[in-house]
N, C-alpha and C. Protein backbone atom coordinates (compact mmCIF):
# COMPACT_ATOMS: atom_id res chain seq x y z
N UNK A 1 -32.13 -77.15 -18.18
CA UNK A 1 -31.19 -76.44 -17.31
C UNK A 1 -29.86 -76.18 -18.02
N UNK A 2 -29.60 -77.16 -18.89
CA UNK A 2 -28.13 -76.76 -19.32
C UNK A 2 -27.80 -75.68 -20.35
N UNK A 3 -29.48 -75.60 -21.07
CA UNK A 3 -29.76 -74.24 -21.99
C UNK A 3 -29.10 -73.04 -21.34
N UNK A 4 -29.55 -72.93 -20.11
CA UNK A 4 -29.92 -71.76 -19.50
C UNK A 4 -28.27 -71.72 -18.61
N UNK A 5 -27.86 -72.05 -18.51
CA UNK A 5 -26.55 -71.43 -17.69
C UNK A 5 -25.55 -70.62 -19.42
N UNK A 6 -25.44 -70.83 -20.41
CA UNK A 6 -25.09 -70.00 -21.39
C UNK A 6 -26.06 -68.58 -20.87
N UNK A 7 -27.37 -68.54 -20.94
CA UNK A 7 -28.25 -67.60 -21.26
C UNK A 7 -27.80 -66.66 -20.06
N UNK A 8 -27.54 -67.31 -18.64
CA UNK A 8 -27.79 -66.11 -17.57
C UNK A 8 -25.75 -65.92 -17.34
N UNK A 9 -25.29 -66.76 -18.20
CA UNK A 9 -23.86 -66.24 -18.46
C UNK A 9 -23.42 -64.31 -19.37
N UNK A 10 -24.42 -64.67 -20.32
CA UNK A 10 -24.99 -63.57 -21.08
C UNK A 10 -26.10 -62.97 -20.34
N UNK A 11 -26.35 -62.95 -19.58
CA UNK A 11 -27.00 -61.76 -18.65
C UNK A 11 -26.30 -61.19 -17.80
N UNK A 12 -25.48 -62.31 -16.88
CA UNK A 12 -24.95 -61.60 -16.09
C UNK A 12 -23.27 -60.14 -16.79
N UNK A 13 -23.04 -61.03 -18.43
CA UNK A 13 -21.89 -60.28 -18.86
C UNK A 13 -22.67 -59.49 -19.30
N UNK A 14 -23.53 -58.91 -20.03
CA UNK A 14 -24.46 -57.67 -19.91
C UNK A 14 -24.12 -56.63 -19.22
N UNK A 15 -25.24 -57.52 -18.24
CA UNK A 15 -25.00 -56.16 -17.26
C UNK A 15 -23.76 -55.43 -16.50
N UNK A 16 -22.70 -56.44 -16.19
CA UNK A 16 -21.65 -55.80 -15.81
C UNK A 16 -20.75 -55.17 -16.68
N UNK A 17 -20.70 -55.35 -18.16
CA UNK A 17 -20.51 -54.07 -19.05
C UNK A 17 -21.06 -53.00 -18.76
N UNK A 18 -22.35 -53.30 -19.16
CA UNK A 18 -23.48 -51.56 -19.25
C UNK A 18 -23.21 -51.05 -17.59
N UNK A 19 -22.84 -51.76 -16.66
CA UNK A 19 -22.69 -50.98 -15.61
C UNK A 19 -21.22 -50.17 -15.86
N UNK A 20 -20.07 -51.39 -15.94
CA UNK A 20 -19.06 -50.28 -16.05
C UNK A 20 -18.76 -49.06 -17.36
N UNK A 21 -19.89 -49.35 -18.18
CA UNK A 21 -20.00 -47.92 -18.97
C UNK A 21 -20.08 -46.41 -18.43
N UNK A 22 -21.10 -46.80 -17.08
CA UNK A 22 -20.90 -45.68 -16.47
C UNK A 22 -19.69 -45.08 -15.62
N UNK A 23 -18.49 -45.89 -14.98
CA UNK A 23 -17.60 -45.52 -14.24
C UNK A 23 -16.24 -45.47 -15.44
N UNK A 24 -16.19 -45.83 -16.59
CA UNK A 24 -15.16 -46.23 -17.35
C UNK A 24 -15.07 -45.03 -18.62
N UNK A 25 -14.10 -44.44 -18.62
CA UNK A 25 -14.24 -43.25 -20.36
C UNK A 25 -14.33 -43.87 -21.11
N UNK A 26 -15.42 -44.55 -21.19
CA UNK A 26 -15.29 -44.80 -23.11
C UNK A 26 -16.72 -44.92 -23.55
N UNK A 27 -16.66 -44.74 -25.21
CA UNK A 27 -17.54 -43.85 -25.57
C UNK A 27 -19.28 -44.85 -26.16
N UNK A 28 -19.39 -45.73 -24.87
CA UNK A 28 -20.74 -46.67 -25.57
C UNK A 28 -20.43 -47.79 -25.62
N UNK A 29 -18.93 -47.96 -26.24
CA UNK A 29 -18.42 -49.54 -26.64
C UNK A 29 -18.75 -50.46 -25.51
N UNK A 30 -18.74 -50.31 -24.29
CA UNK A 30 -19.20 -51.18 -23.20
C UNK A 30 -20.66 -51.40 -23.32
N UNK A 31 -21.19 -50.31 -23.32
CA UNK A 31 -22.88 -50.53 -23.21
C UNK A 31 -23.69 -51.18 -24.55
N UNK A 32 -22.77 -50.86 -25.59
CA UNK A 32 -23.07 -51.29 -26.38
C UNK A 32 -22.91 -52.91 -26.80
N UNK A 33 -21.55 -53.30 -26.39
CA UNK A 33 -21.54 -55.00 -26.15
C UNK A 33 -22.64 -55.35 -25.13
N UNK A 34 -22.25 -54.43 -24.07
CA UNK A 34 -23.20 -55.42 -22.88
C UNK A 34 -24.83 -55.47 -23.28
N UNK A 35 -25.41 -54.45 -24.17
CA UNK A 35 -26.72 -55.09 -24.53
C UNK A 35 -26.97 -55.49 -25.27
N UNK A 36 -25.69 -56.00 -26.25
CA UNK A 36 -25.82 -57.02 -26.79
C UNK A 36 -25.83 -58.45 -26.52
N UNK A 37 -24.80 -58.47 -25.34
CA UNK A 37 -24.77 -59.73 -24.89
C UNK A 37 -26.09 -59.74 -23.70
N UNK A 38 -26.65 -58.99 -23.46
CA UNK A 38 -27.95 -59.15 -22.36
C UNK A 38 -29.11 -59.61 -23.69
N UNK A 39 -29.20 -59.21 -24.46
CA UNK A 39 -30.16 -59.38 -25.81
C UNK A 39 -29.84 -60.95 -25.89
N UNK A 40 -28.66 -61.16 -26.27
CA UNK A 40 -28.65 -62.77 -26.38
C UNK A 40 -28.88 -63.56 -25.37
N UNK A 41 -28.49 -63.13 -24.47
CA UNK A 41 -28.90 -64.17 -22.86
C UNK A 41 -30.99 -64.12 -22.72
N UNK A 42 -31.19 -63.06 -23.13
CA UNK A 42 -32.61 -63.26 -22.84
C UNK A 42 -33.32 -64.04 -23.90
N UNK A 43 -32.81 -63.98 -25.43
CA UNK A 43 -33.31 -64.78 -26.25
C UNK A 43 -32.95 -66.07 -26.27
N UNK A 44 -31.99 -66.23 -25.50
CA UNK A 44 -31.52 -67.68 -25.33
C UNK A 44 -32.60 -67.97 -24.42
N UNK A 45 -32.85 -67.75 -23.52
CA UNK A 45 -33.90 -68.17 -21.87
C UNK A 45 -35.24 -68.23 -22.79
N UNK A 46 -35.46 -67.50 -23.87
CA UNK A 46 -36.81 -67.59 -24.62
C UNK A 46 -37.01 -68.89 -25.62
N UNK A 47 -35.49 -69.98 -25.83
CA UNK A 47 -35.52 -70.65 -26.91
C UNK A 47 -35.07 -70.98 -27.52
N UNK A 48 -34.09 -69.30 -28.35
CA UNK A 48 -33.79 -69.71 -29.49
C UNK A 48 -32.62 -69.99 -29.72
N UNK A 49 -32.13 -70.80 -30.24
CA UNK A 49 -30.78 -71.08 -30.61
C UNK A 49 -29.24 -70.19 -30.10
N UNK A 50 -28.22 -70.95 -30.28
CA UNK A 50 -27.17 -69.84 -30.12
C UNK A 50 -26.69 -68.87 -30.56
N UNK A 51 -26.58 -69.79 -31.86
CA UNK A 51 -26.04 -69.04 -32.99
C UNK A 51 -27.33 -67.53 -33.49
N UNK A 52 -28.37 -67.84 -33.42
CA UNK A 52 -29.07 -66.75 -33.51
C UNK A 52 -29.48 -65.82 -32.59
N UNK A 53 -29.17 -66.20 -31.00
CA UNK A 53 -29.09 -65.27 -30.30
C UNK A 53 -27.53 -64.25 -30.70
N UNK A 54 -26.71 -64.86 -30.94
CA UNK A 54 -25.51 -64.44 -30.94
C UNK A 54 -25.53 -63.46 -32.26
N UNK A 55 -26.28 -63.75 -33.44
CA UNK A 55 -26.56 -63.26 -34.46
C UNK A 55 -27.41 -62.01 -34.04
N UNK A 56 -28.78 -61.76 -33.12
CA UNK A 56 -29.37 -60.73 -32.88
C UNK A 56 -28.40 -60.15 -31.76
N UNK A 57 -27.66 -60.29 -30.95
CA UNK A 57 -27.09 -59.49 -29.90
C UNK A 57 -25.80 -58.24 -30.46
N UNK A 58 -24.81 -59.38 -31.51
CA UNK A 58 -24.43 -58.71 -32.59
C UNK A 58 -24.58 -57.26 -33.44
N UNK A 59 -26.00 -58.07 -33.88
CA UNK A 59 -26.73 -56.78 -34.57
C UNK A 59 -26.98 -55.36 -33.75
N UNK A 60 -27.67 -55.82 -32.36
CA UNK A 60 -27.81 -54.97 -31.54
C UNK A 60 -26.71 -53.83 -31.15
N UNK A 61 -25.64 -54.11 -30.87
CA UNK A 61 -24.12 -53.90 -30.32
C UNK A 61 -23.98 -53.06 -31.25
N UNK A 62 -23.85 -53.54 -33.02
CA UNK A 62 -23.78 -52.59 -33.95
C UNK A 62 -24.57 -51.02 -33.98
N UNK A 63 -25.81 -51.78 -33.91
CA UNK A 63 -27.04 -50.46 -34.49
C UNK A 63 -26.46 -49.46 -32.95
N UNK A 64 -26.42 -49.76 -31.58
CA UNK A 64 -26.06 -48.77 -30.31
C UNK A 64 -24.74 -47.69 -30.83
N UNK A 65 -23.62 -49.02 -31.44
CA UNK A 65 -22.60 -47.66 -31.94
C UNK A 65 -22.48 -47.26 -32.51
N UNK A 66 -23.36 -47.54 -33.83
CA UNK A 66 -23.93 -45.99 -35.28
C UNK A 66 -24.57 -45.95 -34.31
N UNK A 67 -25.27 -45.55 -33.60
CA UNK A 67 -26.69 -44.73 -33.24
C UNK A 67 -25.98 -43.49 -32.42
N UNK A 68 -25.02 -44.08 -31.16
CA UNK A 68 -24.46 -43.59 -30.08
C UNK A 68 -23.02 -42.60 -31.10
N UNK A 69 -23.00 -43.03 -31.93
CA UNK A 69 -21.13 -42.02 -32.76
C UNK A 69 -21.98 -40.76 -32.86
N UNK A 70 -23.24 -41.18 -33.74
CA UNK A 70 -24.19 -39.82 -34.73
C UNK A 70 -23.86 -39.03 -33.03
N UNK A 71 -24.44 -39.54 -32.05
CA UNK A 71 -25.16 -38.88 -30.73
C UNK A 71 -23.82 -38.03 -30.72
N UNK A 72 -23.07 -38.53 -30.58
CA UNK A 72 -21.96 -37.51 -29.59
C UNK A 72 -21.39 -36.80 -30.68
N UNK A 73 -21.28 -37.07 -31.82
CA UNK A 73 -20.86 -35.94 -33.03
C UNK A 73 -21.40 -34.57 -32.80
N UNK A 74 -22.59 -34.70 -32.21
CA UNK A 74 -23.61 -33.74 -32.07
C UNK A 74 -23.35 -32.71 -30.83
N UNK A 75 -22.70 -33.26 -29.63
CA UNK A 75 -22.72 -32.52 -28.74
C UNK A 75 -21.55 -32.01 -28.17
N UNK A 76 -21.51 -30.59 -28.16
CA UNK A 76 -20.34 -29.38 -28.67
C UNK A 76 -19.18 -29.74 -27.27
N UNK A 77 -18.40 -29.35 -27.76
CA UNK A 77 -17.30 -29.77 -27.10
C UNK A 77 -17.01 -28.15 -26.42
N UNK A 78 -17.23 -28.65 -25.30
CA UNK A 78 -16.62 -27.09 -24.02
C UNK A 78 -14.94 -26.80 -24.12
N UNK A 79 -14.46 -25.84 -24.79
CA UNK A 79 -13.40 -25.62 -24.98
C UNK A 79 -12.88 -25.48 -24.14
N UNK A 80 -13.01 -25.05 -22.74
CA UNK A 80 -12.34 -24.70 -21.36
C UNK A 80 -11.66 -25.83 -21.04
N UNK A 81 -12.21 -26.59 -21.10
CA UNK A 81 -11.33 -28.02 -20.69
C UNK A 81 -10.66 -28.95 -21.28
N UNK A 82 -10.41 -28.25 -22.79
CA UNK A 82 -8.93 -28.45 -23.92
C UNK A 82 -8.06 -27.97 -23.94
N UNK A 83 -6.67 -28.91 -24.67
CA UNK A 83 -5.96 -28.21 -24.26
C UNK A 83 -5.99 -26.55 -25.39
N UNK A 84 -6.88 -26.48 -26.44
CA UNK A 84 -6.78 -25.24 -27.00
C UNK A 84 -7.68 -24.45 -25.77
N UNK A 85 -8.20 -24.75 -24.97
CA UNK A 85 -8.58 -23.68 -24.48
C UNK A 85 -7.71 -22.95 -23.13
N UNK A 86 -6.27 -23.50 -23.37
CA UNK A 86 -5.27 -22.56 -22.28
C UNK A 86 -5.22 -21.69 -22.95
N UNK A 87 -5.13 -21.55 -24.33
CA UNK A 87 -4.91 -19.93 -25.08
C UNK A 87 -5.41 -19.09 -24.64
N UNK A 88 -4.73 -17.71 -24.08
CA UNK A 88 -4.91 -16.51 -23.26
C UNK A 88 -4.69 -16.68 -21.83
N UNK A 89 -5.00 -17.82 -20.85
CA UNK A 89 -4.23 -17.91 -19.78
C UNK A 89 -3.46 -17.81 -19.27
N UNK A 90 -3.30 -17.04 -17.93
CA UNK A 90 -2.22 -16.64 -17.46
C UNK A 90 -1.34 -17.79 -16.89
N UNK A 91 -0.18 -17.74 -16.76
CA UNK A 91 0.88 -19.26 -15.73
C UNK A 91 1.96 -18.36 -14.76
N UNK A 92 2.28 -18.61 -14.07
CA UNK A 92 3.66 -18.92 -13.76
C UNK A 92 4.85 -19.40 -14.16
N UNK A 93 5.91 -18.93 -14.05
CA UNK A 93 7.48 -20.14 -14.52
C UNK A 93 7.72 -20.81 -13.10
N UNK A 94 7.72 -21.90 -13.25
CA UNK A 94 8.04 -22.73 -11.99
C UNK A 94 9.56 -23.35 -12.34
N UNK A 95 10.21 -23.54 -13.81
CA UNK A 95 11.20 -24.13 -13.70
C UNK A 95 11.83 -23.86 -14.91
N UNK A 96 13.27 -23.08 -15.17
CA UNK A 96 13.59 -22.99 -16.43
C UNK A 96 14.97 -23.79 -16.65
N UNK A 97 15.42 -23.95 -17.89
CA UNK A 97 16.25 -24.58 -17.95
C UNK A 97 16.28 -24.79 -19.83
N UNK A 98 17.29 -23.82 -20.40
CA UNK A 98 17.92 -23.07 -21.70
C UNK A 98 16.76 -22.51 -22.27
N UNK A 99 16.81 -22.93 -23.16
CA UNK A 99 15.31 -22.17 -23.87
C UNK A 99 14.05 -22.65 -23.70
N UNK A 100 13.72 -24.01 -22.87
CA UNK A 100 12.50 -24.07 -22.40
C UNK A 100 12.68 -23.89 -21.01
N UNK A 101 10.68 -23.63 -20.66
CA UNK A 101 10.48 -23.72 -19.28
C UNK A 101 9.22 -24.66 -18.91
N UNK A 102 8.95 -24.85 -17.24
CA UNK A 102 7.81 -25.45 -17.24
C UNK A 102 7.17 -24.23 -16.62
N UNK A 103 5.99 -24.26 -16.64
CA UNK A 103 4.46 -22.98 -16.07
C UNK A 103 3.76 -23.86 -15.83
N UNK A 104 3.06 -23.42 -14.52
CA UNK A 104 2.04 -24.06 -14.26
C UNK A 104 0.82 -23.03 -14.32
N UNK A 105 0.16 -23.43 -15.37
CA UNK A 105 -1.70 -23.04 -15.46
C UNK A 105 -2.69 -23.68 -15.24
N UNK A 106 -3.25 -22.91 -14.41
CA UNK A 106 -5.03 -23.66 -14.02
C UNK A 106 -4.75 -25.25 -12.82
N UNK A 107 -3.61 -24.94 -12.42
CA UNK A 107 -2.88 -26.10 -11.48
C UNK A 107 -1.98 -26.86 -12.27
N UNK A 108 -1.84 -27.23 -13.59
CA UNK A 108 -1.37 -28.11 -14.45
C UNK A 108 -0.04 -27.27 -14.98
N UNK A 109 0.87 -28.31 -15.07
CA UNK A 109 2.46 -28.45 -14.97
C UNK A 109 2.74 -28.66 -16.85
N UNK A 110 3.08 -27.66 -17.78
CA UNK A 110 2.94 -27.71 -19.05
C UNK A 110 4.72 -27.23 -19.30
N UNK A 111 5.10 -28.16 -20.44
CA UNK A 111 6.29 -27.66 -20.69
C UNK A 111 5.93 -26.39 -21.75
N UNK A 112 6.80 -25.42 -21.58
CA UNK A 112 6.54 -23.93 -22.53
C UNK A 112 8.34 -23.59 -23.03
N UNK A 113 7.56 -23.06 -23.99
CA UNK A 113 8.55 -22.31 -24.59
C UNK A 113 8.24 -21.21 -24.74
N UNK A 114 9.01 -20.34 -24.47
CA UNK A 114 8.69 -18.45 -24.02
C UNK A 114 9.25 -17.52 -25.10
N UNK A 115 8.62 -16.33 -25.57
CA UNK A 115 8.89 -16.27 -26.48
C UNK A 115 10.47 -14.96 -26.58
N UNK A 116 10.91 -14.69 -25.24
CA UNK A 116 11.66 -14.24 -24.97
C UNK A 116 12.44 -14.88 -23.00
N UNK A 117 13.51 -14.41 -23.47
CA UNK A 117 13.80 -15.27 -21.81
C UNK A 117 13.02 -14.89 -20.21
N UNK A 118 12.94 -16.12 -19.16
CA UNK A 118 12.08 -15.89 -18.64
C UNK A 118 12.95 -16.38 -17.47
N UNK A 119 12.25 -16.32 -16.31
CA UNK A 119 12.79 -16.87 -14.80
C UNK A 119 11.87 -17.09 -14.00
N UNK A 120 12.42 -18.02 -12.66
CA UNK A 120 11.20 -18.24 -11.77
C UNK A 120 10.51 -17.64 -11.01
N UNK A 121 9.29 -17.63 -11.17
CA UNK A 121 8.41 -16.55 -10.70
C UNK A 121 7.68 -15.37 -11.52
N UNK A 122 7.83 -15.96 -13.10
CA UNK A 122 7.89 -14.85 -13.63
C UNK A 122 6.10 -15.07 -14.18
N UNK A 123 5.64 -14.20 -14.97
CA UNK A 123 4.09 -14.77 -14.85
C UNK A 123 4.05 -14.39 -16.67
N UNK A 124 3.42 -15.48 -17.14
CA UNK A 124 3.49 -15.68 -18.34
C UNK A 124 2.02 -15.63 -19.06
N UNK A 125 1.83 -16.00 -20.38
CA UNK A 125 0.39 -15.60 -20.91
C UNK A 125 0.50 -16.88 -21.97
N UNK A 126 -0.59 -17.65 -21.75
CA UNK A 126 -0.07 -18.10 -23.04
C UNK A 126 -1.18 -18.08 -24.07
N UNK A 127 0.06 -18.34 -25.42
CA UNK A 127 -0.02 -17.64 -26.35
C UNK A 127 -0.76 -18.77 -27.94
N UNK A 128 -0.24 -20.45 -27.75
CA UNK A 128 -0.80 -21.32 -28.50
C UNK A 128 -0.19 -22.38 -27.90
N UNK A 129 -0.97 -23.82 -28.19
CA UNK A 129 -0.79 -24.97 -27.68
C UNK A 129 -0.09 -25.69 -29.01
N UNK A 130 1.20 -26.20 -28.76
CA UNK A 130 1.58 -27.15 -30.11
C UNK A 130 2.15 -28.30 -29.92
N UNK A 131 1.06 -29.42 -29.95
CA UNK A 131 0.92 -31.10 -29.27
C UNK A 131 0.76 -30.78 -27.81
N UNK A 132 2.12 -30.98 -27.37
CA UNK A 132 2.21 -30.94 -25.83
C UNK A 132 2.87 -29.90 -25.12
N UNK A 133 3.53 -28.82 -25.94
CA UNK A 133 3.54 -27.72 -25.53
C UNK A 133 2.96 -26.75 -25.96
N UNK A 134 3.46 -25.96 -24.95
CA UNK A 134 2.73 -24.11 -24.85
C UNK A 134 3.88 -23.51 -25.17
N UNK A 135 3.02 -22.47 -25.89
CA UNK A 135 4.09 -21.40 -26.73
C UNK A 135 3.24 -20.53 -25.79
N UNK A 136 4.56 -19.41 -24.99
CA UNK A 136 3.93 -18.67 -24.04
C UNK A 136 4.49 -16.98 -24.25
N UNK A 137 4.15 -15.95 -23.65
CA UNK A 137 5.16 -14.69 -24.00
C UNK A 137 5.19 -14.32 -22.57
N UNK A 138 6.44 -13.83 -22.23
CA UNK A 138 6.16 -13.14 -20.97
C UNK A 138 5.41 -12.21 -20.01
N UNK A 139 5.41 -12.36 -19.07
CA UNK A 139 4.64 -10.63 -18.79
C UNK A 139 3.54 -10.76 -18.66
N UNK A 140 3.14 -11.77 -19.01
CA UNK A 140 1.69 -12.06 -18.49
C UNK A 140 0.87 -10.99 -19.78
N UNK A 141 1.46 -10.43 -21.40
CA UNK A 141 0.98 -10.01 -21.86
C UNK A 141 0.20 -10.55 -22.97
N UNK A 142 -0.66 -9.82 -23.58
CA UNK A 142 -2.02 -10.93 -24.73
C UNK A 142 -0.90 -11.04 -25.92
């Protein structure tokens, strides 16, 4: 009995990783510990030592995040929902104040800089994203 409360310690931390993999942004690192540590809790309940469960669960954890990096390298990134993909969108000026303003595009509140002066209400285009702002032109033109 005293084997086994380590082993279903490592089952139960398992699984409540690999579960919150699914509600949490991040990219495997959860699922990837947690079946590692479920790997060791079950080889523990089978026997074997600690140190070598801990040694195969390890291993496991590893091989999921080379396996899982290759995976998502692979699958294309939808530009619509970057911030390079405000380029060409239209905004609003909701708030100016000297040479910058804020616009709101696509609902979202972006500080801009315009490439001539602007006012509220005025409807803008924008033009490139640089870090955290938008470089925008007025007029709502391309």
């Amino acid at each position: 009995m005293k084997g086994e409360i380590p082993a279903f310690v490592f089952l139960a931390t398992g699984s409540v990783l690999m579960l919150l993999e699914f509600g949490l942004p991040t990219q495997f690192e959860l699922f990837a510990l947690g079946a590692g540590s479920f790997l060791t809790g079950l080889l523990l309940l089978l026997g074997l030592p600690l140190p070598a469960g801990v040694l195969a669960g390890l291993a496991l954890a590893f091989l999921v995040v080379l396996t899982s990096r290759r995976w998502l390298r692979r699958i294309p990134t939808d530009r619509r929902f970057t911030p390079e993909g405000l380029v060409g969108l239209e905004g609003e000026v909701i708030h100016v104040e000297g040479g910058k303003c804020v616009v709101r595009v696509r609902g979202e509140e972006w500080l801009a800089v315009p490439d001539r002066p602007v006012a509220v209400g005025d409807r803008v285009r924008v033009v490139a994203v640089e870090g955290n702002r938008l470089r925008v032109t007025a007029g709502g033109e391309p």
